[in-house]
Protein backbone atom coordinates (compact mmCIF):
# COMPACT_ATOMS: atom_id res chain seq x y z
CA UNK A 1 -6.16 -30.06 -17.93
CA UNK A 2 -9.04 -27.78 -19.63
CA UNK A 3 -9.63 -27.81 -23.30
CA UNK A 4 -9.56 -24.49 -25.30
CA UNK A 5 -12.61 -23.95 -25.47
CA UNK A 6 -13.01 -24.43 -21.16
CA UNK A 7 -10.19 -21.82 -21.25
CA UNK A 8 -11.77 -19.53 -23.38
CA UNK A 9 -15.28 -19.82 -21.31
CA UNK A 10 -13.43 -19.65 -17.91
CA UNK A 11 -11.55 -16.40 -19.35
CA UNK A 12 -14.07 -14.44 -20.16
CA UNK A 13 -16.18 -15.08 -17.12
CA UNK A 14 -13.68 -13.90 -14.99
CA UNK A 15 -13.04 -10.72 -17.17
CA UNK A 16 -16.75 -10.04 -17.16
CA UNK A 17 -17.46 -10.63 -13.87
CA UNK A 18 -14.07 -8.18 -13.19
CA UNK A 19 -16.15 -5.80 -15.30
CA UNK A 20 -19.22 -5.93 -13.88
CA UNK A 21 -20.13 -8.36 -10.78
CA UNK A 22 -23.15 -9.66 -12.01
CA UNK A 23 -23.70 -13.62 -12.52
CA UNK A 24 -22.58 -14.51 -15.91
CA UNK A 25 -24.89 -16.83 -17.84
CA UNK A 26 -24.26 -19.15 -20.63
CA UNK A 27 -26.19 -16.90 -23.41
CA UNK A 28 -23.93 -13.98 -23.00
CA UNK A 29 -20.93 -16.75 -23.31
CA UNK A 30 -22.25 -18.13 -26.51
CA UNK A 31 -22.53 -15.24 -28.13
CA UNK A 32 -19.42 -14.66 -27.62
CA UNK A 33 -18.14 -17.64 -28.64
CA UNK A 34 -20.33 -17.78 -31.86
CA UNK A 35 -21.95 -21.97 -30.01
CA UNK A 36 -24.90 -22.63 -28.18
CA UNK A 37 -25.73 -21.56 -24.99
CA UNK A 38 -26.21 -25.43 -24.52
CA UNK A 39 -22.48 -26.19 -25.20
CA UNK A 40 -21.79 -23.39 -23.27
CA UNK A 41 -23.93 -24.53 -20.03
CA UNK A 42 -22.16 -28.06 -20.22
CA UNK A 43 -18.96 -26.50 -20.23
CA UNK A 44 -19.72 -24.68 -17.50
CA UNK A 45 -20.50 -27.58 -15.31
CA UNK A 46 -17.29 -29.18 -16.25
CA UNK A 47 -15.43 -25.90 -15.08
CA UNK A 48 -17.73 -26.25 -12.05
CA UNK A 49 -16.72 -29.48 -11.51
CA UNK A 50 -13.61 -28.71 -11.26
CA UNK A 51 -14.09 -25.80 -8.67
CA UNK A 52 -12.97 -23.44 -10.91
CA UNK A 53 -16.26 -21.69 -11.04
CA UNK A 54 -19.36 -21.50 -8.89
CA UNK A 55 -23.38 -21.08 -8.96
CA UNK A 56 -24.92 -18.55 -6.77
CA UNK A 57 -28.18 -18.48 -5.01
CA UNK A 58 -29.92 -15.69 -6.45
CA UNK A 59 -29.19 -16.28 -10.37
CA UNK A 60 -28.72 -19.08 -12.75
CA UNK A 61 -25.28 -17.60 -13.87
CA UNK A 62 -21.86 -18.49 -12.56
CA UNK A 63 -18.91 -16.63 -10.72
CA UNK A 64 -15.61 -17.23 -10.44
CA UNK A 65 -13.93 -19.37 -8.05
CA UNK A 66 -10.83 -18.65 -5.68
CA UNK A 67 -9.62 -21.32 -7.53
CA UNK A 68 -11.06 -19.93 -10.83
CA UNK A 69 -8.84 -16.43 -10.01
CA UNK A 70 -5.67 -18.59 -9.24
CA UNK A 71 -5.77 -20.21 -12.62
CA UNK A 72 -6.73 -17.31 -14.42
CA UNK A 73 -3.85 -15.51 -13.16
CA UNK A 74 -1.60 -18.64 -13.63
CA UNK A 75 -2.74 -19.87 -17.19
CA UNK A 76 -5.04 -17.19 -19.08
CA UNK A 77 -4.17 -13.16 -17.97
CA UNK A 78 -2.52 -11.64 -20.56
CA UNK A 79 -0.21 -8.72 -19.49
CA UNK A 80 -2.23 -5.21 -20.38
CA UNK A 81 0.00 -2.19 -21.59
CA UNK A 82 -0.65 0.79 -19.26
CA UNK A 83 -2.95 3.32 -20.91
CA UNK A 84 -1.51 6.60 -22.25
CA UNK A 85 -3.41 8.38 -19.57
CA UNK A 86 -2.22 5.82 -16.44
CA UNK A 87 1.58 6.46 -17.70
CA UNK A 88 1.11 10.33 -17.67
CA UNK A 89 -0.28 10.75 -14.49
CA UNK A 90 2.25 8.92 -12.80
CA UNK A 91 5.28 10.15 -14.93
CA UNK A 92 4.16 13.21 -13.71
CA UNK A 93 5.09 11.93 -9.95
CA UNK A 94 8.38 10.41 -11.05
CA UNK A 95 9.60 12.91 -12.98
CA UNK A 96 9.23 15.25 -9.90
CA UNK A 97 12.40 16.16 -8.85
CA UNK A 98 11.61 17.82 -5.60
CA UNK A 99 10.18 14.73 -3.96
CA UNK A 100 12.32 12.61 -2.38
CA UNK A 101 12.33 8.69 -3.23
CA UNK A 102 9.83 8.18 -0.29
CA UNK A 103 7.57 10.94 -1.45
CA UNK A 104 7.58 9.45 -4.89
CA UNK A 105 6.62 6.53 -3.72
CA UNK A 106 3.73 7.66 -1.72
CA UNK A 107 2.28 9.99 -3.79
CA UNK A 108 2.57 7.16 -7.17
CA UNK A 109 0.18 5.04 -4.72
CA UNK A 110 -2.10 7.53 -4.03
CA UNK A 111 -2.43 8.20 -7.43
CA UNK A 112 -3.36 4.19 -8.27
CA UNK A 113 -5.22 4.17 -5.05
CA UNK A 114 -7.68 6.89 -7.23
CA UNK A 115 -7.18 5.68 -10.53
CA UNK A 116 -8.23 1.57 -9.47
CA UNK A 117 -10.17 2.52 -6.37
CA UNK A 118 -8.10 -0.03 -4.23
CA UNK A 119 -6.03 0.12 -1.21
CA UNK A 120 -2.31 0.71 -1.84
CA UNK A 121 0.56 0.03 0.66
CA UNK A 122 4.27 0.98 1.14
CA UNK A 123 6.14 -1.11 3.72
CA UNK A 124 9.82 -0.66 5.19
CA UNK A 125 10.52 2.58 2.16
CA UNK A 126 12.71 4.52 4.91
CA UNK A 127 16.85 3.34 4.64
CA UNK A 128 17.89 2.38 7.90
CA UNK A 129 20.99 4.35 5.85
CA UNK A 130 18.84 7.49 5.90
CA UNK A 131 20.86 9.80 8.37
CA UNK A 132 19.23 13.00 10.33
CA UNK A 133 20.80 16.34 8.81
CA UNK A 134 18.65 18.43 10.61
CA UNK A 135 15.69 19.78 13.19
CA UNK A 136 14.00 22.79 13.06
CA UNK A 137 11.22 24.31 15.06
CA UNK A 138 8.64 26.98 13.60
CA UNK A 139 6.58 28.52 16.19
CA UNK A 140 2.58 28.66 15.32
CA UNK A 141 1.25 30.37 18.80
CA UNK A 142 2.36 30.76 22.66
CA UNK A 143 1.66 26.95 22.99
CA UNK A 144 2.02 24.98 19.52
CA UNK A 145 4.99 24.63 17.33
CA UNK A 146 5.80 22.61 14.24
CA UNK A 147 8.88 20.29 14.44
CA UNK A 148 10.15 19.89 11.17
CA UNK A 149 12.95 16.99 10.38
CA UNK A 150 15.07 16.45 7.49
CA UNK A 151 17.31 13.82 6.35
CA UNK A 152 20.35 13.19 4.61
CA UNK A 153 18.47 12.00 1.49
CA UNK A 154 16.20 15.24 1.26
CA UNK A 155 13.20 13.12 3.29
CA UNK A 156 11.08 15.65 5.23
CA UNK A 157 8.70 14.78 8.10
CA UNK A 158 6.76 17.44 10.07
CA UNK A 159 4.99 17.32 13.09
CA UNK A 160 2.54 19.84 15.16
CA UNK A 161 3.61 19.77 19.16
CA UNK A 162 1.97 21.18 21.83
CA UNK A 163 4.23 23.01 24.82
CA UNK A 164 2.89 24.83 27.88
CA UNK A 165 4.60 27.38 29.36
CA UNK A 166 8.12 26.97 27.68
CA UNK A 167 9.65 30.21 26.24
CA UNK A 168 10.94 30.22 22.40
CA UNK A 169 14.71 30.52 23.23
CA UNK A 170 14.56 27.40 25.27
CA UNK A 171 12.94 25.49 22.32
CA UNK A 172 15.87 27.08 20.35
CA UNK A 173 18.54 25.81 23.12
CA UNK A 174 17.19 22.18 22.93
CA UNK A 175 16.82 22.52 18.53
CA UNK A 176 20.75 23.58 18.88
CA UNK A 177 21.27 20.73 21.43
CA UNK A 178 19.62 18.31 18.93
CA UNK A 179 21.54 19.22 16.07
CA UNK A 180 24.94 19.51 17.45
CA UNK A 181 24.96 16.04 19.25
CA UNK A 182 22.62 14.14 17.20
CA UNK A 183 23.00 15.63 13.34
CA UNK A 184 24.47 12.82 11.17
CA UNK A 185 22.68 9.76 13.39
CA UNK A 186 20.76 6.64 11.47
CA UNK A 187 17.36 7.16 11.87
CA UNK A 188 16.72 3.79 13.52
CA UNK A 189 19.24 4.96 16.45
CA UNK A 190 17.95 8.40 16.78
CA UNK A 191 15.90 7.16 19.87
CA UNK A 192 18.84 5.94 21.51
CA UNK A 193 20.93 8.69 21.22
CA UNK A 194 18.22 10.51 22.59
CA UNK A 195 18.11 8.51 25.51
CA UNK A 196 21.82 8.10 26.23
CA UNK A 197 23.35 11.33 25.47
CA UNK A 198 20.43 14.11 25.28
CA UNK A 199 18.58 12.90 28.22
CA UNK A 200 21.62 13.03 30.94
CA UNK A 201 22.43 17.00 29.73
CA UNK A 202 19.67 18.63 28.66
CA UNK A 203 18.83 19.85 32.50
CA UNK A 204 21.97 21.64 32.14
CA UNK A 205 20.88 23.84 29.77
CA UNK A 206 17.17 24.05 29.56
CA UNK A 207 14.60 24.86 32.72
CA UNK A 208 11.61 23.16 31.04
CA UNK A 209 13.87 20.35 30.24
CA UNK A 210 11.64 17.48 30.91
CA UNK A 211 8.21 18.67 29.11
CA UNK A 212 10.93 19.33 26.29
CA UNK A 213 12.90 15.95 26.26
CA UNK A 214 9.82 14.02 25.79
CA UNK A 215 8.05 16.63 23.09
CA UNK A 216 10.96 15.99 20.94
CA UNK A 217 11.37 11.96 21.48
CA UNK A 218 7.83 11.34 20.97
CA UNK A 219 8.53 13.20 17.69
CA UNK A 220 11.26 11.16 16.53
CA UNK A 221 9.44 8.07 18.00
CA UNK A 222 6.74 8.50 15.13
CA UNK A 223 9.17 9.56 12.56
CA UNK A 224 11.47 6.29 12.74
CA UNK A 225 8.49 4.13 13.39
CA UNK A 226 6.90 4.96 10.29
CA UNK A 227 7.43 1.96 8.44
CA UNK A 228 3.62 1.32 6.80
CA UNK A 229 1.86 4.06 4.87
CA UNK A 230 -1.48 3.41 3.61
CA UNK A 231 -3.69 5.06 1.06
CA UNK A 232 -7.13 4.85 -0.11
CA UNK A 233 -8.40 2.70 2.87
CA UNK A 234 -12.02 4.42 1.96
CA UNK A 235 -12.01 2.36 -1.47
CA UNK A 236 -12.89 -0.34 -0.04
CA UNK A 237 -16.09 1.01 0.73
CA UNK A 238 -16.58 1.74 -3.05
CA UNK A 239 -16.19 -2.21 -4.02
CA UNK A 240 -19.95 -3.80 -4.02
CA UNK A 241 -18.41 -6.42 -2.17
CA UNK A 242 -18.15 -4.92 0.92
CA UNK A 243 -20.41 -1.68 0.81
CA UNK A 244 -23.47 -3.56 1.07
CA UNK A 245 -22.45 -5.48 4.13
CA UNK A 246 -21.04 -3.67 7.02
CA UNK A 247 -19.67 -6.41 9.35
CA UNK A 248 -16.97 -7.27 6.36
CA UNK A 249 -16.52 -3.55 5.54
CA UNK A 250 -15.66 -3.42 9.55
CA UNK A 251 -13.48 -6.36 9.45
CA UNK A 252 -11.61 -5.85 7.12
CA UNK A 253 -11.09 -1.71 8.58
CA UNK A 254 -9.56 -3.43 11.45
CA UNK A 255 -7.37 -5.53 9.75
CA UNK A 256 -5.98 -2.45 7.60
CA UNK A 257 -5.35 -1.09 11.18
CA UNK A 258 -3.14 -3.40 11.89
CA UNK A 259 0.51 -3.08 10.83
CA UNK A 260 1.89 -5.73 12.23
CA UNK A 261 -0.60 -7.56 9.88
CA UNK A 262 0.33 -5.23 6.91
CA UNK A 263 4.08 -6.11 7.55
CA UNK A 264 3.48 -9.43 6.59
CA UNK A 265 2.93 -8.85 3.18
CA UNK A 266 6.54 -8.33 2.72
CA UNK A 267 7.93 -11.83 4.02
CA UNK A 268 8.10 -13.34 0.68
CA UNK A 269 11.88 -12.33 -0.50
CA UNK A 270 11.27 -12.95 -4.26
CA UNK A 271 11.78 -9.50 -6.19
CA UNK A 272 9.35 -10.97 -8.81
CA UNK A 273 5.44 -9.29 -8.72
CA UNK A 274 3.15 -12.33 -6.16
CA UNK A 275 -0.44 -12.48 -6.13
CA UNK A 276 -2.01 -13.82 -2.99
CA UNK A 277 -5.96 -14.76 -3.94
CA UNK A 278 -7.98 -14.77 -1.12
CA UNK A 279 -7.04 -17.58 1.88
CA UNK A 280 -4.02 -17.31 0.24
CA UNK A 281 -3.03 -13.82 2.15
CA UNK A 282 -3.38 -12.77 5.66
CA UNK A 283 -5.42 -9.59 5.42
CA UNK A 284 -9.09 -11.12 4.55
CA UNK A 285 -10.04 -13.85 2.73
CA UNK A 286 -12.54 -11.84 0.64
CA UNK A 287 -9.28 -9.72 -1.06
CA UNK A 288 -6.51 -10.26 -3.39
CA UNK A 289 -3.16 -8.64 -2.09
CA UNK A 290 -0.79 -8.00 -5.29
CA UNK A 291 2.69 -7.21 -3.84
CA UNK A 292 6.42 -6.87 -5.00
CA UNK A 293 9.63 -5.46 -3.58
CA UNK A 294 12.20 -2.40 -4.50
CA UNK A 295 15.10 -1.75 -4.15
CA UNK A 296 17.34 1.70 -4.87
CA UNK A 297 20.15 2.17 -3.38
CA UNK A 298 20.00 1.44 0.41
CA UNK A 299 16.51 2.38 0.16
CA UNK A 300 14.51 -0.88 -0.12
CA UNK A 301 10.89 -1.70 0.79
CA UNK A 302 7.78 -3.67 -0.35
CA UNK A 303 4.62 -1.80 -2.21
CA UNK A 304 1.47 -3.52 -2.68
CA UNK A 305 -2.47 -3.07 -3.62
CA UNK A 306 -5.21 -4.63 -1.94
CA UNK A 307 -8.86 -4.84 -3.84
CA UNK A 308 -11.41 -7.11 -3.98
CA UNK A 309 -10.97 -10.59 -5.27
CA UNK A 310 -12.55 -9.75 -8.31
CA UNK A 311 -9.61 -7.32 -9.10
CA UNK A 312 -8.41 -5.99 -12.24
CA UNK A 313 -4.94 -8.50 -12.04
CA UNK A 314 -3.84 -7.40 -15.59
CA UNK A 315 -3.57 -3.78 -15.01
CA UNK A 316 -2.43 -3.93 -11.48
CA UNK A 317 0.63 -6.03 -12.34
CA UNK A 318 1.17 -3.81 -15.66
CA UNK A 319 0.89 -0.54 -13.23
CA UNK A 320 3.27 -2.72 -10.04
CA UNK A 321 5.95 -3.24 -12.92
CA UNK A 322 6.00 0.30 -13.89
CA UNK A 323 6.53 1.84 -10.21
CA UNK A 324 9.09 -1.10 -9.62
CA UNK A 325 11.39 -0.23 -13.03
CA UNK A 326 10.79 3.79 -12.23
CA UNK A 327 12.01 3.15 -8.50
CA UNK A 328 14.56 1.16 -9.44
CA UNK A 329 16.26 3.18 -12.06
């Protein structure tokens, strides 16, 4: 068990080396503290001691530990309001009413994925209960076309296909096809239906059927697969961290790459916000991933931000709890 005063030291370490990742020495502490940078030192070898805190090669400061991060988070963060400016700039998201839930969702990220300069993930935010209402196809040239797909709940997903020698009216005759045996389908069946009841006709009423048949199922292929959206991968590169050495920069790329690895983040089935320090996830052992579920509906998924370890954890969680209470109302 620390003493105040070990709290106190161990707090603001970790809040100034948040700040600014510099080595933080026992004068700066002391002054802060209104004791002696003596007091101060021995402190900090206790805290060391404990392997809360740690001494680097190139200064005679300290840093905090893994450990030192864990019991910050568990013992001394205080909960930080979200600044006036924060709240605005994602109220204007939420308060959008032309976006669908997903959209929200995505853009709300994007805009904390700018504000913190971290990585922010949305895993599993399509419904299984979302049901296709509708395909169209806009013609761009002779050879490219844009497939545009909507859903029941006002979702929207476009995609640019490329088609050689197939005339518009038998694009038209396989959009009609499409939408008279497949309209009203759960997205995680279109596939299927595809498959089973498209694929056996579609010769009967389209020359080009083949070159067709697979245009459109690769198209639906990526639209029900798209369970992981990230944004702001590039902010990694703008952590000191990693920007200054390329082999963890690439690492950890490769790892962001990776959805099955992403997907993990959302085993844990507590609703409540979970911070996973370091070893403690399964993206890199150099980040912090700061994760928590939503539900609306029968629209349900996981959101999450990955930063360095030295992350800001108070105004993550503050800005985590706001998404999750605007989703979910």
């Amino acid at each position: 068990m620390l003493t105040e005063r070990q709290n106190n030291i161990l707090k603001l370490i970790v809040e100034r080396y948040i700040k600014d990742p510099i080595p933080v020495g026992s004068k700066v502490i002391s002054k802060e503290l209104n004791c002696s940078s003596a007091t101060v030192r021995n402190e900090m070898g206790e805290l060391e001691k404990h392997g809360l805190l740690e001494k680097t090669h190139t200064s005679s400061g300290r840093v905090p530990s893994e450990a030192g991060y864990r019991y910050y988070v568990d013992h001394l963060m205080e909960p930080k309001k979200m600044s006036g400016e924060d709240m605005l700039k994602l109220q204007l998201v939420f308060r959008n009413q032309q976006l669908a839930l997903s959209d929200v969702i995505t853009k709300s990220l994007q805009v904390i994925s700018d504000m913190m300069n971290y990585t922010t993930v949305v895993l599993g935010s399509k419904s299984h209960e979302n049901l296709l209402k509708q395909v169209e196809a806009i013609p761009i040239d002779e050879e490219n076309l844009t497939v545009i797909i909507v859903t029941d709940k006002g979702h929207v997903e476009h995609k640019n296909i490329k088609l050689k020698d197939v005339s518009l009216d038998e694009v038209k005759k396989t959009v009609n096809l499409i939408n008279n045996l497949i309209s009203g389908t759960p997205i995680d069946e279109i596939s299927k239906k595809l498959e089973f009841e498209i694929k056996p006709i579609i010769g009967n009423y389209v020359k080009q059927h083949e070159q067709l048949y697979n245009a459109f199922y690769n198209v639906f292929s990526d639209f029900t697969n798209q369970e992981v959206s990230i944004m702001g991968r590039h902010k990694m590169l703008e952590q000191p961290e990693f920007s200054s050495n390329i082999n963890k920069i690439k690492s950890v790329f490769h790892k962001l790459e990776d959805e099955e690895l992403l997907r993990s983040i959302e085993e844990d089935d507590d609703n409540n916000i979970k911070v996973y320090i370091g070893k403690e996830n399964n993206i890199d052992n150099d980040v912090t991933v700061i994760q928590t579920k939503f539900k609306n509906g029968q629209e349900e998924g996981t959101i999450a931000i990955i930063g360095p370890k030295r992350m800001e954890y108070d105004r993550v969680m503050g800005l985590l709890e706001y998404m999750k209470e605007n989703i979910e109302r």
